[in-house]
Protein backbone atom coordinates (compact mmCIF):
# COMPACT_ATOMS: atom_id res chain seq x y z
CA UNK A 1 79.18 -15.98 -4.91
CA UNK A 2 79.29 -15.10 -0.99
CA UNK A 3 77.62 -11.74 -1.72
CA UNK A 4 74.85 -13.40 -4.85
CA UNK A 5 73.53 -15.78 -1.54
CA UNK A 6 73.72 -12.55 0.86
CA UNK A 7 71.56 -10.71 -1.46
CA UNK A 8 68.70 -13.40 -2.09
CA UNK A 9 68.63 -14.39 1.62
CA UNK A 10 68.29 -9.96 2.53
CA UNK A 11 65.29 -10.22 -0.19
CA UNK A 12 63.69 -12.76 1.41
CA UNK A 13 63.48 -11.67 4.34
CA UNK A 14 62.56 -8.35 3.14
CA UNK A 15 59.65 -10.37 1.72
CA UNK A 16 58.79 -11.83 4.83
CA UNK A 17 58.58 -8.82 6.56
CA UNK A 18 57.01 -6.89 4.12
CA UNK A 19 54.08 -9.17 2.68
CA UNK A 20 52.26 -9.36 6.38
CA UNK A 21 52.21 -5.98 6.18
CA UNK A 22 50.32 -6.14 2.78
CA UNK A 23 48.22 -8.55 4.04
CA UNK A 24 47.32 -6.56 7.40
CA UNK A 25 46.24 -3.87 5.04
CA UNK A 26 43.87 -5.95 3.20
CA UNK A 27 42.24 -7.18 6.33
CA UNK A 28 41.57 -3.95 7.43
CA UNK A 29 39.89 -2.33 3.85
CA UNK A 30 35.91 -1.89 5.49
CA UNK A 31 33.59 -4.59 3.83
CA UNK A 32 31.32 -1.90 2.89
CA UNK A 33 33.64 -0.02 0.31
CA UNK A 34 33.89 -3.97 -1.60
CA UNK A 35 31.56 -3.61 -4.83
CA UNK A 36 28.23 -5.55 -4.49
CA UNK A 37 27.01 -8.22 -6.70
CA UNK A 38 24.15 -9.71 -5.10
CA UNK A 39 22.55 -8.89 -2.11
CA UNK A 40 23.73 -10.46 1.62
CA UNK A 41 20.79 -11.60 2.98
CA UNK A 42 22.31 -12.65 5.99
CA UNK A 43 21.62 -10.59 9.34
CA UNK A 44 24.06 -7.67 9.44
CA UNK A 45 25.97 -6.80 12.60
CA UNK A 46 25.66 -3.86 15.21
CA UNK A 47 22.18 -1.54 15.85
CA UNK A 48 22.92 0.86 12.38
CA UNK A 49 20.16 0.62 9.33
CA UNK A 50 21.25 -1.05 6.26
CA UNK A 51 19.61 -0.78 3.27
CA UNK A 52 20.18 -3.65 0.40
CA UNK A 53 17.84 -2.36 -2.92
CA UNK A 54 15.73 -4.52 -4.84
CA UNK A 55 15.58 -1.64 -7.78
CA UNK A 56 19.57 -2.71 -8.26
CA UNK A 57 18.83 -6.29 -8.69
CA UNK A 58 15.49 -6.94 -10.08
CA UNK A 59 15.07 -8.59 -13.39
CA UNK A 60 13.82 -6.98 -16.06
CA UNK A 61 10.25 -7.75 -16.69
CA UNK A 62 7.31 -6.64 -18.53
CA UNK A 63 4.15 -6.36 -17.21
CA UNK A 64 1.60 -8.30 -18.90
CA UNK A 65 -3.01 -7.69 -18.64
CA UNK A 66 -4.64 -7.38 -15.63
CA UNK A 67 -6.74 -10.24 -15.63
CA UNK A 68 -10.82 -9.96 -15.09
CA UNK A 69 -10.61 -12.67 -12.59
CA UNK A 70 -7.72 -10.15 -10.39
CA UNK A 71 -10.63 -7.12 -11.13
CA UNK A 72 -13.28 -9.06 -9.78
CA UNK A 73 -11.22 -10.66 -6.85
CA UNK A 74 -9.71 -7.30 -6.27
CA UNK A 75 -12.78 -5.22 -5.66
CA UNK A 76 -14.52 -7.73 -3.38
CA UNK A 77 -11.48 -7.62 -1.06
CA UNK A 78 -12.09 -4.06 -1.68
CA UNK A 79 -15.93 -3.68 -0.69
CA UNK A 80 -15.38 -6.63 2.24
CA UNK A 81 -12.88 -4.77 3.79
CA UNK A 82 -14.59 -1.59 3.85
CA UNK A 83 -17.31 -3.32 5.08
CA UNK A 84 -15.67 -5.38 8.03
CA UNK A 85 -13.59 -1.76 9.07
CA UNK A 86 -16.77 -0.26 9.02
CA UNK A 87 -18.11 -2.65 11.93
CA UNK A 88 -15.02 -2.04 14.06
CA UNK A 89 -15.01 1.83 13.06
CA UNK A 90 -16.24 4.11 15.84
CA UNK A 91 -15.34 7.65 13.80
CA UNK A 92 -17.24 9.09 10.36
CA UNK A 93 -16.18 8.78 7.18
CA UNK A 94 -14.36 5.31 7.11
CA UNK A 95 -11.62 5.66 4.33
CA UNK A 96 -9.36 2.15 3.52
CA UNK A 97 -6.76 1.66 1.07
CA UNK A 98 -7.27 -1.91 -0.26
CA UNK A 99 -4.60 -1.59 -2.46
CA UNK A 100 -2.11 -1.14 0.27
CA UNK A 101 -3.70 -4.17 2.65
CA UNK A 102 -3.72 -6.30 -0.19
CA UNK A 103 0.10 -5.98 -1.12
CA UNK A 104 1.20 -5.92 2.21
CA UNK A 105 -0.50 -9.17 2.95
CA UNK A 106 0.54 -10.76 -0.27
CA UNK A 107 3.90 -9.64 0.58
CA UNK A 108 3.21 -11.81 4.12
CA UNK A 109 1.31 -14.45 2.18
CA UNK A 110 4.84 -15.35 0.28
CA UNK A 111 5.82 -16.70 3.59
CA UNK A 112 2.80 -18.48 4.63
CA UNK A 113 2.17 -22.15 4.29
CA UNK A 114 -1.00 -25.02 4.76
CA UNK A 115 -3.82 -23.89 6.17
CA UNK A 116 -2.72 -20.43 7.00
CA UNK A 117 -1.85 -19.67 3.52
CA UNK A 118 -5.12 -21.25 2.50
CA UNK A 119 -6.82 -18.83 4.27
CA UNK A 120 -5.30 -16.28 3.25
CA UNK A 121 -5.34 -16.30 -0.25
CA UNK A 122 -9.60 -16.73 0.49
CA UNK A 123 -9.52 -13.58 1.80
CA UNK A 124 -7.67 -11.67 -0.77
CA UNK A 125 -9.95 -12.72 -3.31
CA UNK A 126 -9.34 -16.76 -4.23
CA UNK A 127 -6.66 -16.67 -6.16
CA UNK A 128 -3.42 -18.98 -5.88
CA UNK A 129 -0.60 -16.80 -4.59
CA UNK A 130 1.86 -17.62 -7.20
CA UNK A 131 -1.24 -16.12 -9.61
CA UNK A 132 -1.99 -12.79 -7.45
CA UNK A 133 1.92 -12.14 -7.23
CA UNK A 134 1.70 -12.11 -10.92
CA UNK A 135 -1.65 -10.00 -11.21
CA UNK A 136 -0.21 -7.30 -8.69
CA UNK A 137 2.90 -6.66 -10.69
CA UNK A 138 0.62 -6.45 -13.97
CA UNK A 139 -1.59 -4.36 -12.22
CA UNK A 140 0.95 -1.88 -10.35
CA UNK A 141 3.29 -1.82 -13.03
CA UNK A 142 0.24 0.32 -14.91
CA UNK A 143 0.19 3.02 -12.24
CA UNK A 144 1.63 6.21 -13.72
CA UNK A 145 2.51 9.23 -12.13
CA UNK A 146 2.85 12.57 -13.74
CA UNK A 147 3.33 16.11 -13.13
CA UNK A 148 -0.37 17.13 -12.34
CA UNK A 149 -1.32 13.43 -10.64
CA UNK A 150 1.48 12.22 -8.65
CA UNK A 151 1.26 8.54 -7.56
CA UNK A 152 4.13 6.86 -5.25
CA UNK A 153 3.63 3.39 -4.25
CA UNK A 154 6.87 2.25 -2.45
CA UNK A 155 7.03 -1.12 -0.19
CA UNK A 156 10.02 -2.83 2.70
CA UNK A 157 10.42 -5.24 4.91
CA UNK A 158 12.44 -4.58 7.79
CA UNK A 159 14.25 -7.42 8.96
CA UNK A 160 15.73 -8.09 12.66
CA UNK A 161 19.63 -8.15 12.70
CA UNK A 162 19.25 -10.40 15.81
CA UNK A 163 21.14 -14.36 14.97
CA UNK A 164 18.06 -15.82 16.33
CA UNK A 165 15.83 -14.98 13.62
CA UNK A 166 17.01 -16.55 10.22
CA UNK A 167 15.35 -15.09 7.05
CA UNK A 168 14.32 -17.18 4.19
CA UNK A 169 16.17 -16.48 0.99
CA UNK A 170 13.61 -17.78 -1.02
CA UNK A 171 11.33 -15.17 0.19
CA UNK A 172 13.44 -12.46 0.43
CA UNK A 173 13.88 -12.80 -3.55
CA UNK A 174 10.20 -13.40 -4.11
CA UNK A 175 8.97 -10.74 -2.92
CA UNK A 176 11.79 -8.44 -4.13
CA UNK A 177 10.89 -9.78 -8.09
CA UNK A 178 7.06 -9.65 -7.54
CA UNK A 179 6.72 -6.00 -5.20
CA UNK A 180 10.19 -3.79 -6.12
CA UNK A 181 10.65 -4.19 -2.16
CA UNK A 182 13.59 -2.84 -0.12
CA UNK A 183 14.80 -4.97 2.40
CA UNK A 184 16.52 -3.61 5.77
CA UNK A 185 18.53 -5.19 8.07
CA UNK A 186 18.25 -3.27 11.72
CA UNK A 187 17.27 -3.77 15.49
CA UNK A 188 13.60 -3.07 14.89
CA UNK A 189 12.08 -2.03 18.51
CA UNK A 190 15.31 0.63 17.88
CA UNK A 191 14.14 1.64 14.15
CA UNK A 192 10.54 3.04 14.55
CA UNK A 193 11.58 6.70 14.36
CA UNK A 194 12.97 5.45 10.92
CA UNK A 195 9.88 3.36 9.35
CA UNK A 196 7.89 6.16 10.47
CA UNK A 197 10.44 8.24 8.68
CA UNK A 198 10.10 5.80 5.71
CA UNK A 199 6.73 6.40 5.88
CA UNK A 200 6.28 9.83 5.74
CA UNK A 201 8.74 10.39 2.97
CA UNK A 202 6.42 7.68 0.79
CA UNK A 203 3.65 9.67 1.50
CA UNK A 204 4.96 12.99 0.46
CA UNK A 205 4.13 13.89 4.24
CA UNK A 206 0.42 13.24 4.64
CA UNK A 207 1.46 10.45 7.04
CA UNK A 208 4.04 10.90 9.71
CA UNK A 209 3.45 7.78 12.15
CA UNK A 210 2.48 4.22 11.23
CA UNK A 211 4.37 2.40 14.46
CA UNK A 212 4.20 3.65 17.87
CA UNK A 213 7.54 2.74 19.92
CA UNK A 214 5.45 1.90 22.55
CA UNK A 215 3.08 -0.93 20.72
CA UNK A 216 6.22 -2.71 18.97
CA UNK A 217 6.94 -6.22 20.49
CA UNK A 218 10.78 -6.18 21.44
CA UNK A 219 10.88 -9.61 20.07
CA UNK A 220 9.19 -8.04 16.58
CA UNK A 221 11.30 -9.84 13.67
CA UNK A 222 9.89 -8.45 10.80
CA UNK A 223 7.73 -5.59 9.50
CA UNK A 224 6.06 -5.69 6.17
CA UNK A 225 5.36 -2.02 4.97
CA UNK A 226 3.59 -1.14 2.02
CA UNK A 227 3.04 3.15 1.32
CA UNK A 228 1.22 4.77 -1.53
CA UNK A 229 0.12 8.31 -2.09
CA UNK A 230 -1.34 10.29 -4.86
CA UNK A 231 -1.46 13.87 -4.68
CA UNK A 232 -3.76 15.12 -8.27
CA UNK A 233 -5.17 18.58 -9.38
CA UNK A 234 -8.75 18.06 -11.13
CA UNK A 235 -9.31 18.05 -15.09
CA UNK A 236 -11.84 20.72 -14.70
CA UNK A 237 -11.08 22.99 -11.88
CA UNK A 238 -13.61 24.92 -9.92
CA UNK A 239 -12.46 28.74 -9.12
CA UNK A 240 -12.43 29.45 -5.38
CA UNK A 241 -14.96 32.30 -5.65
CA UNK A 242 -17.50 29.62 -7.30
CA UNK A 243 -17.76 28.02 -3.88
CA UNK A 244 -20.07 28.03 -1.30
CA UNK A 245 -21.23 27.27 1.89
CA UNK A 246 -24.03 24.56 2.53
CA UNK A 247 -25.06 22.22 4.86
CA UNK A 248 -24.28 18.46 4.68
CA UNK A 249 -26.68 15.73 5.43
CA UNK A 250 -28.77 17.95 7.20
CA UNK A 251 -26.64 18.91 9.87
CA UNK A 252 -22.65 19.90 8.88
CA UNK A 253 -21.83 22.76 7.74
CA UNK A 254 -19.77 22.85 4.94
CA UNK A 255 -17.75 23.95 1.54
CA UNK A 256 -19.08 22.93 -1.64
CA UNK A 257 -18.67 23.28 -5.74
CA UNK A 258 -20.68 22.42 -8.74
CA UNK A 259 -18.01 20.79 -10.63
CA UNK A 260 -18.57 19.52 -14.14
CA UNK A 261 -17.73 15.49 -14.11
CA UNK A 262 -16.87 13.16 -16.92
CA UNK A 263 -19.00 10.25 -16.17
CA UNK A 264 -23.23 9.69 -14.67
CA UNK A 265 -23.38 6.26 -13.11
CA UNK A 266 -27.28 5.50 -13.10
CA UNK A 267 -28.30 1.96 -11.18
CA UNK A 268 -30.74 0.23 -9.49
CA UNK A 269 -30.81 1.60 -6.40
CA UNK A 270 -27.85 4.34 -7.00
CA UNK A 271 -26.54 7.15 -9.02
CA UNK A 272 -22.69 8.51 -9.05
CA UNK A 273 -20.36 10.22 -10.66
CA UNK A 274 -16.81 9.72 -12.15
CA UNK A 275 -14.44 12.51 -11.98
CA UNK A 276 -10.97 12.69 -13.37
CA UNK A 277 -7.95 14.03 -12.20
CA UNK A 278 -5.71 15.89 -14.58
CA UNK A 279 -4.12 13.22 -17.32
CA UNK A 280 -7.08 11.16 -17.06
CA UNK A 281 -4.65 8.27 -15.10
CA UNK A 282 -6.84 8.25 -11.83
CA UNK A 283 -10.32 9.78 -10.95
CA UNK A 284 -12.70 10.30 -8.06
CA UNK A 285 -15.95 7.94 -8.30
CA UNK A 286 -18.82 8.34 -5.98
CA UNK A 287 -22.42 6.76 -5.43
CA UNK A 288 -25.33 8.41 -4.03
CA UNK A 289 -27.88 5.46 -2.99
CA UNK A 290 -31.52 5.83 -2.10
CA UNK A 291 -31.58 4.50 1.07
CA UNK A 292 -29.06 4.30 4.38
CA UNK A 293 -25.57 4.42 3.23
CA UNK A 294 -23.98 1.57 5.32
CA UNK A 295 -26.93 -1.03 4.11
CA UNK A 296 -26.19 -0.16 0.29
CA UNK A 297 -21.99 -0.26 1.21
CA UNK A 298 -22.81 -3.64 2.91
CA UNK A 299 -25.27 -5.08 0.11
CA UNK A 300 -22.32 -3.95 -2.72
CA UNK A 301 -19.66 -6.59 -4.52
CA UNK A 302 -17.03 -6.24 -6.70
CA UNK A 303 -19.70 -7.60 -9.55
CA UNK A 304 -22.06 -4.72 -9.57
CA UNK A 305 -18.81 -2.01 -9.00
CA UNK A 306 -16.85 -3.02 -11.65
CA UNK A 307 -20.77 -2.61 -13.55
CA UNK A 308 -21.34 0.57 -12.56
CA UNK A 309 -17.89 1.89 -13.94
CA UNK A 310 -17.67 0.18 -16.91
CA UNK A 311 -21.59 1.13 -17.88
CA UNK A 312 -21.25 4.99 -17.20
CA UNK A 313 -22.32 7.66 -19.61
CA UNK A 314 -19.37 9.48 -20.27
CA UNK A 315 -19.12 13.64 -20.89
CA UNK A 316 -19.63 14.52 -24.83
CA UNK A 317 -18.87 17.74 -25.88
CA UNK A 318 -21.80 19.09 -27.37
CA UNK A 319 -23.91 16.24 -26.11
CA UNK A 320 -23.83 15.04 -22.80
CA UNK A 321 -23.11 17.30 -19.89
CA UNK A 322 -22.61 16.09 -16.29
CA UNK A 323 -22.41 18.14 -12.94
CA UNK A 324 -22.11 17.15 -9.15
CA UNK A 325 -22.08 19.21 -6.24
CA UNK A 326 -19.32 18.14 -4.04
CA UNK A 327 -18.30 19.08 -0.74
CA UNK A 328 -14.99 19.78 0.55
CA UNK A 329 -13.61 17.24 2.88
CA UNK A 330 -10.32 16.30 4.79
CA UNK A 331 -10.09 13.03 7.10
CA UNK A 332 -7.85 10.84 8.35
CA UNK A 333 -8.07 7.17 9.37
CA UNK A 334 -6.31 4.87 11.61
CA UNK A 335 -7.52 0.79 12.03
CA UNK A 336 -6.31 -1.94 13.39
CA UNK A 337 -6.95 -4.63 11.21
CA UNK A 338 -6.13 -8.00 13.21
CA UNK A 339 -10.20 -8.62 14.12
CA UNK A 340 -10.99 -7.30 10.42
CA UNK A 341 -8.94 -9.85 8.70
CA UNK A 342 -9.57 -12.72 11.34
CA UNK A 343 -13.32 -12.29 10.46
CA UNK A 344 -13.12 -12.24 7.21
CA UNK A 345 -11.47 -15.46 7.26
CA UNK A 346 -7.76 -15.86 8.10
CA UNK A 347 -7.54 -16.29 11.96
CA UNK A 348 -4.93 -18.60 12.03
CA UNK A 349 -2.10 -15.68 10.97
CA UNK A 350 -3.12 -13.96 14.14
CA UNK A 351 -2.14 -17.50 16.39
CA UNK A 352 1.45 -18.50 17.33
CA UNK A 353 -0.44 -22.04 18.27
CA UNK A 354 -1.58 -22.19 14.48
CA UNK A 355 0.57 -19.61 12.00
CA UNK A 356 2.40 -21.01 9.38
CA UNK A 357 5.03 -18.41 8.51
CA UNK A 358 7.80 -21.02 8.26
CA UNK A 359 8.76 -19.57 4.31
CA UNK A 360 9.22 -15.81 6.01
CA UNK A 361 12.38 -17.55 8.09
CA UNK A 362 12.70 -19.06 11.44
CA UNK A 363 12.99 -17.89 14.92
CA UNK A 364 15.06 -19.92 17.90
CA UNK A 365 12.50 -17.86 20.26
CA UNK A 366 9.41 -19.81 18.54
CA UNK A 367 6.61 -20.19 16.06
CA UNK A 368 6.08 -17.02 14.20
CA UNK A 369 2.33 -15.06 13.61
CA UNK A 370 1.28 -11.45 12.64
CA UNK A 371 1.00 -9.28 16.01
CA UNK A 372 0.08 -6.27 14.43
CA UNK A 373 -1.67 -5.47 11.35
CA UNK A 374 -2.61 -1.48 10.97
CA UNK A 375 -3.49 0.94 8.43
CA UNK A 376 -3.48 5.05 7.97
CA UNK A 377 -5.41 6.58 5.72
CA UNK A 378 -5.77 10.16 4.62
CA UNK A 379 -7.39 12.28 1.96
CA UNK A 380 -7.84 15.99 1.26
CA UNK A 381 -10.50 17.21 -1.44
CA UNK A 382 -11.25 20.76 -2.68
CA UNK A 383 -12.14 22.80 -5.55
CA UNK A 384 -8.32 21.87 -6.59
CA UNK A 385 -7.73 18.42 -6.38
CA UNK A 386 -7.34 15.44 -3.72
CA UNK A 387 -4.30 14.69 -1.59
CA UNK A 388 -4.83 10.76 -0.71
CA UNK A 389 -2.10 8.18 1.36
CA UNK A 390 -2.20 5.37 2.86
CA UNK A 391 0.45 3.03 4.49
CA UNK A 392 0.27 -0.81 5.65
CA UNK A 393 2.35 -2.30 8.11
CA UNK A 394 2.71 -6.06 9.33
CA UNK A 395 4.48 -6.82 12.10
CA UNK A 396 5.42 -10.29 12.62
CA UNK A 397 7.23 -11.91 16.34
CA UNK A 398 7.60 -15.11 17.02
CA UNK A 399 4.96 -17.06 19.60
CA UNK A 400 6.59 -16.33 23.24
CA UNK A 401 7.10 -13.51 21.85
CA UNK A 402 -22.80 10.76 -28.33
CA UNK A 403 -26.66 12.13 -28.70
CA UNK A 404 -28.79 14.41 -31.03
CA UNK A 405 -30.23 16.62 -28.35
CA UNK A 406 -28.20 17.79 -25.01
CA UNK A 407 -28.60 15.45 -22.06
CA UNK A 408 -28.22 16.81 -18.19
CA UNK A 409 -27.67 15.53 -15.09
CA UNK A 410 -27.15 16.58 -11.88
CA UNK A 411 -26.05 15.23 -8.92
CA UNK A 412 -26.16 16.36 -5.51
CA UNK A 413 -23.59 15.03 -2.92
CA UNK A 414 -25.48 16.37 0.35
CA UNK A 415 -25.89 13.46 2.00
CA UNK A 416 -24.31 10.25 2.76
CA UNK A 417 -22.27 8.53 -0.42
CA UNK A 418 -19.90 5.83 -0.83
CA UNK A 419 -16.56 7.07 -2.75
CA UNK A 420 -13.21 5.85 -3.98
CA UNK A 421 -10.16 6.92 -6.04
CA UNK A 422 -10.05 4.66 -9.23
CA UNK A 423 -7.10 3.65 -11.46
CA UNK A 424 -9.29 4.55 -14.70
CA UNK A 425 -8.03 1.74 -16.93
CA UNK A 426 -9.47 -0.95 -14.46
CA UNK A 427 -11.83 0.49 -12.76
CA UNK A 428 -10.22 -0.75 -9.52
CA UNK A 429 -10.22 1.52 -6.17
CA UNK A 430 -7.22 2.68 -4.76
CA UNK A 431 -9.17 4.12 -1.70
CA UNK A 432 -12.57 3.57 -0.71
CA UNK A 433 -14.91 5.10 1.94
CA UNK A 434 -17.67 6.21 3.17
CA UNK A 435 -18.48 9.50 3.34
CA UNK A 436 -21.70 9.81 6.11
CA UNK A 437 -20.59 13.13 8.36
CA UNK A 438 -18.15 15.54 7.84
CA UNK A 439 -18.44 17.35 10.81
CA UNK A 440 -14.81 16.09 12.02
CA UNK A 441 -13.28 17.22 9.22
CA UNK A 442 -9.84 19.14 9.88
C-alpha cells in the first residue's frame, strides 16, 4: 500500500515538472508557422514587410455588364483628366492612365465620408461609390491577358505598423472584395525601395520609381497603389525594312510605317484610326483633328468618344481597306496630380482642416488627407507593337503631419493627334494622350 501511494505521489510530480515544460514549448512555436484563417488586420510588430493576400480570401464572384452609365462616366474622367494634366504639363506628348487614377482613388474614396466623398465621386464621373465599386470589378474583371497582349493590373495599400494609426476593418475588406488588393503592414518612410520594387515588378519593368524617399512624409500612414501594364505585338505587323524616315509636324525627325488598321473613324471635325493588337483584346485608337490639337482634346467628352468608336468602319476583306502612317514613339510621363484633382472638383481630400477619411482608420497624430497624389506613365510604339504602364500612388498622413466596290482610306499621322489604348469590348481608354512633338522621344 506504502509503495501504491509512493508511486502516484513520484507521477505527480513527474507531471508537475514535466507539463511546464510542454507548455514553455508551446509558447515559444513562432506565430507565423500557425495556419491562417482570416487575415489580422491589426498593425504588425517590428520594421519587416508583411504581406496578408486578398487573392487567398476573396469571395468568389462573377462579374456582371459594364454598364453604359460607367462607359460614359468613365471616359469623361478620362478626357477631363487629360485635359486638366495637360494645363499643369510643361513636357510634349502628355500620356495619363485614367484607368489607374480612377481605381486608386476609388480605392481612397472607400474611406471617404460627407462632403469629401461627395466630391469625389463628382469627379470620377457621378456615380455613388457603392455603384462604381461594382462597375470597376465588372469592368476589370473583362481585362484578359494572353500570350501576344499581356495585361497586368495589380493594386496595395501599404499600411503603417505604427499603434497610432488604427485601420478600419471595414475598409480593409471593401476594398480587398471590390479591387483583389494586397494589403501590407510595414514602417512606410522605411519601405519605398520596396513599393518602388512593387512597382516595377507590376510593370514588367517599364517603371522603376513611383515614391522618392525623400518626398514621403515620415508621418505617411497609408499608400494606395494601383499598377497596370500591357506589353502587345500588333495584328498586322509592319517588317522593319518597310520603314522609313520622315519628319513629324514639320519639324521632328522621325520613324514611320504604313500599317494596315482595322477601323476609319470619320467625324465632324476629325478622322482616326483603330488598330488592334494581336487577339483583338486591346487596340491603339487615334484622332487626327483639323485644327490645333489641344482645342479639339479640350472641346472632346466621353459622349462623342464612345461615338466615334462605336460608329467606325471596320476592315472587310475584299471590301474595305484601311491604312495609317504612324510614327514611332517612346515617352514617359510623370504628374503630380493634387492641383489636377483639386480643380476638377475635390479640394477638400487635399485639406487636413476639411478631409474626411475617417472610414480609411484613425490617427492619434490627427485628421487624415491625401499629401501626395502622382502618376507614371510610359509607352513604347514601333513597327512591332506597344509597351504601355502606368502606376498610381496615394499617399495619405494625418493633418500635423461590307461593300460592292473596294473602299480606301488613308490616314496620315504627321502631325499632332490625340491617342489612347482601348479595351475593344467597351471602347474605354486605358491610356490617353496627346501626341503634339516627338522630338523628346528616347
Amino acid at each position: 500500500m506504502k509503495k501504491n501511494y509512493f508511486r502516484i505521489i513520484c507521477a505527480i510530480l513527474a507531471l508537475c515538472f514535466v507539463l511546464p515544460m510542454f507548455a514553455g514549448c508551446a509558447e515559444e512555436v513562432p506565430e507565423e508557422t500557425r495556419p491562417v484563417t482570416e487575415p489580422d488586420y491589426s498593425p504588425m510588430k517590428g520594421e519587416g514587410v508583411e504581406y496578408l493576400t486578398a487573392r487567398s480570401f476573396a469571395p468568389d464572384r462573377t462579374a456582371g455588364e459594364v454598364s453604359e452609365d460607367f462607359r460614359k462616366a468613365y471616359v469623361d474622367f478620362s478626357l477631363k483628366l487629360l485635359n486638366e494634366c495637360r494645363g499643369n504639363f510643361e513636357g510634349d506628348a502628355l500620356l495619363v492612365s485614367p484607368l489607374s487614377a480612377m481605381i486608386a482613388l476609388a480605392m481612397t474614396a472607400n474611406g471617404a465620408g460627407g462632403e469629401t466623398l461627395g466630391e469625389m465621386e463628382k469627379v470620377l464621373g457621378g456615380l455613388p461609390i457603392e455603384e462604381l465599386n461594382e462597375q470597376l470589378f465588372n469592368y476589370t474583371s473583362s481585362l484578359r491577358s494572353t500570350d501576344n497582349a499581356k495585361f497586368n493590373l495589380a493594386n496595395a495599400i501599404w499600411v503603417t505598423n505604427d499603434p497610432s494609426f488604427s485601420v478600419n476593418k471595414n475598409f480593409i475588406k471593401a476594398v480587398e472584395n471590390t479591387f483583389d488588393a494586397d494589403i501590407v503592414s510595414a514602417n512606410i518612410p522605411k519601405s519605398v525601395d520596396d513599393i518602388n520594387n512593387w512597382a516595377k515588378e507590376e510593370t514588367f519593368g517599364m517603371i522603376g520609381e513611383i515614391l522618392n524617399e525623400d518626398s514621403v512624409d515620415p508621418e505617411t500612414v497609408m499608400v494606395l497603389l494601383n499598377a497596370l501594364a500591357l506589353d502587345a505585338l500588333w495584328a498586322f505587323q509592319t517588317d522593319d525594312g518597310a520603314c522609313f524616315e520622315d519628319v513629324f509636324n514639320g519639324k521632328d525627325k522621325a520613324t514611320f510605317m504604313w500599317s494596315d488598321c482595322d477601323g476609319y473613324i470619320k467625324g465632324k471635325n476629325e478622322v482616326g484610326i483603330v488598330k488592334n493588337y494581336m487577339g483583338g483584346n486591346y487596340a491603339f485608337l487615334a484622332l487626327l483633328p483639323e485644327g490645333d490639337v489641344h482645342d479639339y482634346a479640350a472641346s472632346l467628352d466621353g459622349k462623342t468618344f464612345l461615338e466615334l468608336y462605336d460608329e467606325r468602319k471596320k476592315a472587310q476583306y475584299n471590301a474595305v481597306e484601311i491604312s495609317a502612317k504612324m510614327p514611332h514613339f517612346s515617352f514617359e510621363c510623370s504628374l503630380n496630380l493634387v492641383e489636377v484633382l483639386s480643380k476638377m472638383g475635390m479640394p477638400s481630400a487635399f485639406s487636413g482642416a476639411s478631409a474626411d477619411f475617417r472610414g480609411l482608420g484613425t490617427s492619434s497624430k490627427g485628421n487624415l488627407f491625401i499629401d501626395q497624389a502622382i502618376q507614371k506613365t510610359f509607352i513604347e510604339l514601333d513597327n512591332s507593337g506597344t509597351r504601355a504602364a502606368a502606376v498610381t500612388a496615394i499617399t495619405m498622413v494625418p493633418e500635423c503631419a461590307p461593300a460592292e466596290k473596294i473602299e480606301y482610306y488613308r490616314v496620315e499621322l504627321d502631325r499632332p493627334f490625340v491617342y489612347a489604348i482601348i479595351d475593344t469590348q467597351s471602347g474605354l481608354p486605358i491610356f490617353v494622350g496627346v501626341c503634339d512633338s516627338i522630338s523628346g522621344q528616347k
